[in-house]
PDB file of N, CA and C in Angstrom:
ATOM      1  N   UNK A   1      53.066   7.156   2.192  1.00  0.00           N
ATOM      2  CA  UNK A   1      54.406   7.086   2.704  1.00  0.00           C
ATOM      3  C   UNK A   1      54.694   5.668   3.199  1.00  0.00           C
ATOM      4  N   UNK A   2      56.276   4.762   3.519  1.00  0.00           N
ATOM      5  CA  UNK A   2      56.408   3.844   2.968  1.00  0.00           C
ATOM      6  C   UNK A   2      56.177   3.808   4.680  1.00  0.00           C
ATOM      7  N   UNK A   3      56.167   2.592   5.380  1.00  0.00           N
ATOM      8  CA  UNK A   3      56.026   2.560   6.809  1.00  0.00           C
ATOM      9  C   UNK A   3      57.582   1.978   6.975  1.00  0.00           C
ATOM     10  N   UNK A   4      58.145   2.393   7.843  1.00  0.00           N
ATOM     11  CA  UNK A   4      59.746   1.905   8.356  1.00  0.00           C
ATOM     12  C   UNK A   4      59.820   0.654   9.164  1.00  0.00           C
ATOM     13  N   UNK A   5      60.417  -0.472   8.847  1.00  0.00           N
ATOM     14  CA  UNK A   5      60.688  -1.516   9.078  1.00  0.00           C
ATOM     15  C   UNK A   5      61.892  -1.617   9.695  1.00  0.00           C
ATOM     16  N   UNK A   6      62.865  -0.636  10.061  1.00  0.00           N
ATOM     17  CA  UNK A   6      63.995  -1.328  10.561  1.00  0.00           C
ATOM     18  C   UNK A   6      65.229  -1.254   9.733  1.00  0.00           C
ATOM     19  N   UNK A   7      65.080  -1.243   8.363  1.00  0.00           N
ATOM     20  CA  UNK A   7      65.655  -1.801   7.418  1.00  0.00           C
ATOM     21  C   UNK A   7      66.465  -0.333   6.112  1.00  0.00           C
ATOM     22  N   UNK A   8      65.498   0.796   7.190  1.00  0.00           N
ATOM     23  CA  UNK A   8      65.827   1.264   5.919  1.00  0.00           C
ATOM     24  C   UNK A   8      67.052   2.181   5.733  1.00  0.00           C
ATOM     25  N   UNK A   9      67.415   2.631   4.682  1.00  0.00           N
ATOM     26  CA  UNK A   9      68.711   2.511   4.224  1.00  0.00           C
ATOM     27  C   UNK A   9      69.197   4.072   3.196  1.00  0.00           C
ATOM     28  N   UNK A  10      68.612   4.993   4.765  1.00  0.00           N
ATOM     29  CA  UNK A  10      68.760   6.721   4.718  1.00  0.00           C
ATOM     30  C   UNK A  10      69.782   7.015   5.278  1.00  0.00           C
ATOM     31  N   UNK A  11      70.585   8.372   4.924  1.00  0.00           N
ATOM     32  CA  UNK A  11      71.522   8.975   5.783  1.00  0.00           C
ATOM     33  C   UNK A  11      73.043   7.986   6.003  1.00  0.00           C
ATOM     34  N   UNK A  12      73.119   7.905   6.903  1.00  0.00           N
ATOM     35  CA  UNK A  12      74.799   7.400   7.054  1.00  0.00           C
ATOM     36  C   UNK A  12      74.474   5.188   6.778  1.00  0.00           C
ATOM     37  N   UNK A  13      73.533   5.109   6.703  1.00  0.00           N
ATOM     38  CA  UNK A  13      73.128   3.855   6.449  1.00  0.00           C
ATOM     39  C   UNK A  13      72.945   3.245   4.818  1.00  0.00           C
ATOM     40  N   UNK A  14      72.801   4.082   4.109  1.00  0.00           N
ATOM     41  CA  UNK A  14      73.178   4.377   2.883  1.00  0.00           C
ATOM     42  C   UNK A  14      74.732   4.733   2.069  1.00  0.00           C
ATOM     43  N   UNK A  15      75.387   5.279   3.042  1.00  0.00           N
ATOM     44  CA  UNK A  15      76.580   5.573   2.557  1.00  0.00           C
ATOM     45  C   UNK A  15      77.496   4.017   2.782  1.00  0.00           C
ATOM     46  N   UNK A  16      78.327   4.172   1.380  1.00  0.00           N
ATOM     47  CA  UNK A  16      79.242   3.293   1.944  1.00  0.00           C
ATOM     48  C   UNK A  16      80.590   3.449   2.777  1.00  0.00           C
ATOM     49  N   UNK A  17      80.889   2.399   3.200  1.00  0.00           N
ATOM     50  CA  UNK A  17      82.517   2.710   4.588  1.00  0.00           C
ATOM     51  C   UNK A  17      83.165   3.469   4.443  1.00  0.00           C
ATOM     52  N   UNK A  18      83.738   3.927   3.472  1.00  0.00           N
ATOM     53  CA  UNK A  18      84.821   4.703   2.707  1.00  0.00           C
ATOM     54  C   UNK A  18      84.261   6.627   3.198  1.00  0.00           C
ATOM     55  N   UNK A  19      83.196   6.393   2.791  1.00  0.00           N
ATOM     56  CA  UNK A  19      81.562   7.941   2.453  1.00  0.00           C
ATOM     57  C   UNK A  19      81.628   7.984   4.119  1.00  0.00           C
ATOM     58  N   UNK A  20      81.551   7.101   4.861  1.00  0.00           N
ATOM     59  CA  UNK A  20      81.178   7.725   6.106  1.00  0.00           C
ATOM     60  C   UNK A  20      82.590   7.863   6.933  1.00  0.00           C
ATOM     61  N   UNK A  21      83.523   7.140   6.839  1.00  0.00           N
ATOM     62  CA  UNK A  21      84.723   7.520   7.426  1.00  0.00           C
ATOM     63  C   UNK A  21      85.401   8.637   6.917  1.00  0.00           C
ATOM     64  N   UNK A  22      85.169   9.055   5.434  1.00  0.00           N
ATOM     65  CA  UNK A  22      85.084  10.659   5.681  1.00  0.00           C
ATOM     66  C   UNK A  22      84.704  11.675   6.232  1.00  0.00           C
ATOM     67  N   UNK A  23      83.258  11.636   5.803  1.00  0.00           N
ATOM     68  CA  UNK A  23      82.324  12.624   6.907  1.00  0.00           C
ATOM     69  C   UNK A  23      82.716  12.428   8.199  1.00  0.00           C
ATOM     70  N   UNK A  24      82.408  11.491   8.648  1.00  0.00           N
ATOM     71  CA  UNK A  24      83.565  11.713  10.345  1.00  0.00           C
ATOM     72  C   UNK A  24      85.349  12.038  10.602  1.00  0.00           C
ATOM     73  N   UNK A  25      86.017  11.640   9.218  1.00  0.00           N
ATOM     74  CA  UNK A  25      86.893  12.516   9.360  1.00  0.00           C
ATOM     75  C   UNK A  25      87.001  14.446   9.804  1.00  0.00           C
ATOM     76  N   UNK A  26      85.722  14.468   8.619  1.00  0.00           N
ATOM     77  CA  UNK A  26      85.816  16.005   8.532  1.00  0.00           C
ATOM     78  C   UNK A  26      85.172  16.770   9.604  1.00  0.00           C
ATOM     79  N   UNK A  27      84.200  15.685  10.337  1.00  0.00           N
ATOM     80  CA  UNK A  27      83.367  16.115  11.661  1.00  0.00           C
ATOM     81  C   UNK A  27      84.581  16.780  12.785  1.00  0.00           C
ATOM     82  N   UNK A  28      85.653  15.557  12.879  1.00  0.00           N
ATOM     83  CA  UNK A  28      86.536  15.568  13.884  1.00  0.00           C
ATOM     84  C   UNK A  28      87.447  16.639  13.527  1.00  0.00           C
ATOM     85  N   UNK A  29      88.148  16.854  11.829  1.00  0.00           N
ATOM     86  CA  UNK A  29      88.699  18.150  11.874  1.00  0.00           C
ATOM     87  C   UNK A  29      87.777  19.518  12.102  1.00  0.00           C
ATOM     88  N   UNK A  30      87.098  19.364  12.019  1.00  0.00           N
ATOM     89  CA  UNK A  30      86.330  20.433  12.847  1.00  0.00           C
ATOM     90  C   UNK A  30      85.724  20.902  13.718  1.00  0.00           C
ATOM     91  N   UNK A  31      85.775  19.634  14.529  1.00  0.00           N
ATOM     92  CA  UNK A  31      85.320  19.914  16.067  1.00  0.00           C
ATOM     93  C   UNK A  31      86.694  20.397  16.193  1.00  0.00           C
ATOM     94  N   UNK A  32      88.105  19.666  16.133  1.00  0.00           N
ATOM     95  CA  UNK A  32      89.313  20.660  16.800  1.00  0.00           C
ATOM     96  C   UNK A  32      89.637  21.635  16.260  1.00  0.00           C
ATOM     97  N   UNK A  33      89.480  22.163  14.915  1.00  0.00           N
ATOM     98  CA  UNK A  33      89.987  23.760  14.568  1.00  0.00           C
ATOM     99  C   UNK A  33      88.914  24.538  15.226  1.00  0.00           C
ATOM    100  N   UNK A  34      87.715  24.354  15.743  1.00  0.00           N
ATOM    101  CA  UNK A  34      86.841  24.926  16.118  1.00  0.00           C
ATOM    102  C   UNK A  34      87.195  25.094  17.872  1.00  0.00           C
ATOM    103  N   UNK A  35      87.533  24.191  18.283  1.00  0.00           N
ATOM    104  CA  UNK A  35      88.068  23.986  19.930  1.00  0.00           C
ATOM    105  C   UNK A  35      87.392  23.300  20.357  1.00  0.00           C
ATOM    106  N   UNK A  36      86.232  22.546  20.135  1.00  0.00           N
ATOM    107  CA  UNK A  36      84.734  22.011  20.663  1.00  0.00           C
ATOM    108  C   UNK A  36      85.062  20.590  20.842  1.00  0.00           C
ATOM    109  N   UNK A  37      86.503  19.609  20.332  1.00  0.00           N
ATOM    110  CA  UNK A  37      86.810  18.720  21.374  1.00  0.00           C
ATOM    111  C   UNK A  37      87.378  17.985  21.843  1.00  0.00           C
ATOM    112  N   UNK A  38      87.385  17.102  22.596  1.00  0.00           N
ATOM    113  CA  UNK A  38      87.473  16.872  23.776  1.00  0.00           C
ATOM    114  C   UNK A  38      89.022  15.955  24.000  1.00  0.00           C
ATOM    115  N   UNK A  39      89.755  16.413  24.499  1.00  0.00           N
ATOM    116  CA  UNK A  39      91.193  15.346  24.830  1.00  0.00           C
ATOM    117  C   UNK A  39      91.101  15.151  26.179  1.00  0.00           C
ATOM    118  N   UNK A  40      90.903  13.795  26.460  1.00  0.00           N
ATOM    119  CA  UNK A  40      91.744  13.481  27.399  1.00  0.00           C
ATOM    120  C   UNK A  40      92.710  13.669  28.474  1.00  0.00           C
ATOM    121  N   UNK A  41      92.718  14.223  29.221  1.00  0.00           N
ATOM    122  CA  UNK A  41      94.200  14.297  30.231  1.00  0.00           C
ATOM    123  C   UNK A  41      94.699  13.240  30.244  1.00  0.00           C
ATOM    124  N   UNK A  42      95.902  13.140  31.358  1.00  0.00           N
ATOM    125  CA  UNK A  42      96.327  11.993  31.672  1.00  0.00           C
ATOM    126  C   UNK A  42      95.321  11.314  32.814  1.00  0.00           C
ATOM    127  N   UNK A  43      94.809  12.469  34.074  1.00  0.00           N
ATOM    128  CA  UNK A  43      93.850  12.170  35.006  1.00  0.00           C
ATOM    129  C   UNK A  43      92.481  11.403  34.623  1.00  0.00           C
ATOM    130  N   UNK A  44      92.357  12.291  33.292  1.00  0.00           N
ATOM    131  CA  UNK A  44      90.958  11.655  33.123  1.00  0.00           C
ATOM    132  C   UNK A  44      90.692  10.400  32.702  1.00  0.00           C
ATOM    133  N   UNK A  45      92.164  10.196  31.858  1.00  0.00           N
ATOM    134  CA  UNK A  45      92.064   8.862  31.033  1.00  0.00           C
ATOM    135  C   UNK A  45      92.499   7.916  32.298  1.00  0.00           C
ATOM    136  N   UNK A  46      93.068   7.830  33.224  1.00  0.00           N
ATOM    137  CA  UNK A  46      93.419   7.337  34.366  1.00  0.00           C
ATOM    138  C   UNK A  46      91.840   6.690  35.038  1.00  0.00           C
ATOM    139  N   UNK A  47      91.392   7.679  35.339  1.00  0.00           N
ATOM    140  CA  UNK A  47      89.971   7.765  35.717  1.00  0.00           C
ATOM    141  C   UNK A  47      88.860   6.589  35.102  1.00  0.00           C
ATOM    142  N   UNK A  48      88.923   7.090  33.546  1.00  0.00           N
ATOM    143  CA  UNK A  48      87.864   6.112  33.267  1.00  0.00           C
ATOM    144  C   UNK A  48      88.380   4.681  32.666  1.00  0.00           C
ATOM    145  N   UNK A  49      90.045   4.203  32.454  1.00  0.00           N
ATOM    146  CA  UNK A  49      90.348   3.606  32.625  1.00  0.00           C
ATOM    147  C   UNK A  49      89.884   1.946  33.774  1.00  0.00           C
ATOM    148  N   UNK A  50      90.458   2.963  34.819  1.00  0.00           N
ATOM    149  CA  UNK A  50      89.589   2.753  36.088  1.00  0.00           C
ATOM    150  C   UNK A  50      88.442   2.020  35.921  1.00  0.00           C
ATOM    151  N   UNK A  51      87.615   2.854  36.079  1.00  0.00           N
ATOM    152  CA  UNK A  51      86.003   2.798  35.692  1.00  0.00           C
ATOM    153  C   UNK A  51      85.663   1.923  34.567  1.00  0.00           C
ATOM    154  N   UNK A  52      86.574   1.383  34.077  1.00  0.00           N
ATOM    155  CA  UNK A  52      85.621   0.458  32.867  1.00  0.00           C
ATOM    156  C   UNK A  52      86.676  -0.635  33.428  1.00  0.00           C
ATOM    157  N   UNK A  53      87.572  -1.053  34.145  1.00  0.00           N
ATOM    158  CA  UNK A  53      88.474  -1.788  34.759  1.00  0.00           C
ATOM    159  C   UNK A  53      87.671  -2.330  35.562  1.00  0.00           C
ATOM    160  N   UNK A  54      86.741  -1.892  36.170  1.00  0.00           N
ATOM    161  CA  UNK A  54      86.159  -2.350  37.648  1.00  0.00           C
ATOM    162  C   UNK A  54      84.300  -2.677  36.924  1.00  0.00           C
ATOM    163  N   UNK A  55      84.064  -2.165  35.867  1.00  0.00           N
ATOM    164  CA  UNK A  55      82.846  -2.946  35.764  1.00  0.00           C
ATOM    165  C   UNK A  55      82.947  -3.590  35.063  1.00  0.00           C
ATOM    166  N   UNK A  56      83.867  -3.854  33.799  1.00  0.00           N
ATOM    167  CA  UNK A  56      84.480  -5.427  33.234  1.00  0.00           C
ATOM    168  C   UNK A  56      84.750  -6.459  34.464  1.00  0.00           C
ATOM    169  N   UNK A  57      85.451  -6.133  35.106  1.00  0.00           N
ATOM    170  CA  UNK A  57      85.717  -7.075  36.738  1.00  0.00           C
ATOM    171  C   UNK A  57      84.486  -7.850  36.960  1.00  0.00           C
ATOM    172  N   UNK A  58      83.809  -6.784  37.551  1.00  0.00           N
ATOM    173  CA  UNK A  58      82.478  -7.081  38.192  1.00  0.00           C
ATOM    174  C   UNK A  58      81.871  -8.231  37.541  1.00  0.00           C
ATOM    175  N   UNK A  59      82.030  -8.656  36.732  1.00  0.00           N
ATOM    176  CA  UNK A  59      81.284  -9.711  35.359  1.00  0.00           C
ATOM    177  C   UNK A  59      82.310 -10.956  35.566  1.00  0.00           C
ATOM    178  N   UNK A  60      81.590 -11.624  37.224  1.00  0.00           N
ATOM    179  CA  UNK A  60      82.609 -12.849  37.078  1.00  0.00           C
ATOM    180  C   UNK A  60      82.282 -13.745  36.274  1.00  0.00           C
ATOM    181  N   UNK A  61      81.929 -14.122  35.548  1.00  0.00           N
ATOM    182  CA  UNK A  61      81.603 -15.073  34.448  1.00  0.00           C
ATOM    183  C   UNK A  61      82.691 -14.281  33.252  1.00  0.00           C
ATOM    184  N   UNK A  62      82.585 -13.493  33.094  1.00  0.00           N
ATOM    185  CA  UNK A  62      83.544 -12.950  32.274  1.00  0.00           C
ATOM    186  C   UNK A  62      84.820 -13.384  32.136  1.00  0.00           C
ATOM    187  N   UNK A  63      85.017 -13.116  33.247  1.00  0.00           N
ATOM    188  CA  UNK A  63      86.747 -12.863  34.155  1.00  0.00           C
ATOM    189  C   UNK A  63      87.038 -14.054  34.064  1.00  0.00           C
ATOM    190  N   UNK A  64      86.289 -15.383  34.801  1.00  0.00           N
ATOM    191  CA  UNK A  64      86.393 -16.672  34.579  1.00  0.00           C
ATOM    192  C   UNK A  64      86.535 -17.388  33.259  1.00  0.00           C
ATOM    193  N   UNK A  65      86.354 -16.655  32.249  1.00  0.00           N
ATOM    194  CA  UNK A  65      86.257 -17.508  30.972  1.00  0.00           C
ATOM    195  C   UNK A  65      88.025 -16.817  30.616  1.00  0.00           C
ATOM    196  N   UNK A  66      88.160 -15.456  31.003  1.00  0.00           N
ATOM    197  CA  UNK A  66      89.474 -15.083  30.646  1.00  0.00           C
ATOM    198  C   UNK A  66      90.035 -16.402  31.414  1.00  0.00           C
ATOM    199  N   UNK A  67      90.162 -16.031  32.815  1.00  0.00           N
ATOM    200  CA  UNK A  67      91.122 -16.962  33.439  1.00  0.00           C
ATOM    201  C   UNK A  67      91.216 -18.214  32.622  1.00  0.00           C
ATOM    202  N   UNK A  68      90.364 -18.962  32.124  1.00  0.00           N
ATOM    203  CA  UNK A  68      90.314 -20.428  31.867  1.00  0.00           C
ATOM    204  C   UNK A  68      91.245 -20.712  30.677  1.00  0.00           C
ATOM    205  N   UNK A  69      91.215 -19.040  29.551  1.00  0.00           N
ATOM    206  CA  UNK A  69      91.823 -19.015  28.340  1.00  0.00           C
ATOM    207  C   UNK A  69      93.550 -18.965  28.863  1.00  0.00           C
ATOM    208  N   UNK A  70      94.019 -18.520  30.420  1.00  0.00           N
ATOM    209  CA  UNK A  70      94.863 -18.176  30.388  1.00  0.00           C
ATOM    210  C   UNK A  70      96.050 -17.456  29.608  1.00  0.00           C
ATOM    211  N   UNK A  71      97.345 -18.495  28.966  1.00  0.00           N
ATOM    212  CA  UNK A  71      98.301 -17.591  28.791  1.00  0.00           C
ATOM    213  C   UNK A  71      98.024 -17.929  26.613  1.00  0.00           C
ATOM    214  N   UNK A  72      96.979 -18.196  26.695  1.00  0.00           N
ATOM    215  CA  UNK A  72      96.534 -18.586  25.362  1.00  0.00           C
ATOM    216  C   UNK A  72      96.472 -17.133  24.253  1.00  0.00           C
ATOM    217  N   UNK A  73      96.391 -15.851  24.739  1.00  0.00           N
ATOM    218  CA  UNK A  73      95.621 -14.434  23.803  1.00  0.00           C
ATOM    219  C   UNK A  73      96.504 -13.645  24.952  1.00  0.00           C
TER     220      UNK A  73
END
């Protein structure tokens, strides 16, 4: 048996873009005719909004390179 390097090129790694954005099309129509998932509220999306608002923040080096780009993007 071949030993795995990293490289190899089974399952959704094999398929091309087109092959796998189907299959996840059809994943997602069937997680919702099934009920299994998941929307959003308005609260929740509020929430983790939030929450990814404040640990992007947290990354002043980040924030600082925005600021510097200012009214540029």
């Amino acid at each position: 048996m071949k030993k795995s390097n990293g490289n190899s090129r089974r399952g959704f790694a094999s398929m091309s873009a087109t092959q796998r954005k189907l299959v996840a099309s059809k994943g997602g129509r069937t997680a919702q005719a099934s009920g299994k998932a998941h929307r959003f509220d308005y609260a929740e999306a509020q929430t983790a909004g939030r929450k990814g608002g404040l640990a992007i923040s947290a990354d002043r080096e980040h924030m600082a390179e925005i600021g510097r780009m200012g009214g540029l993007h």
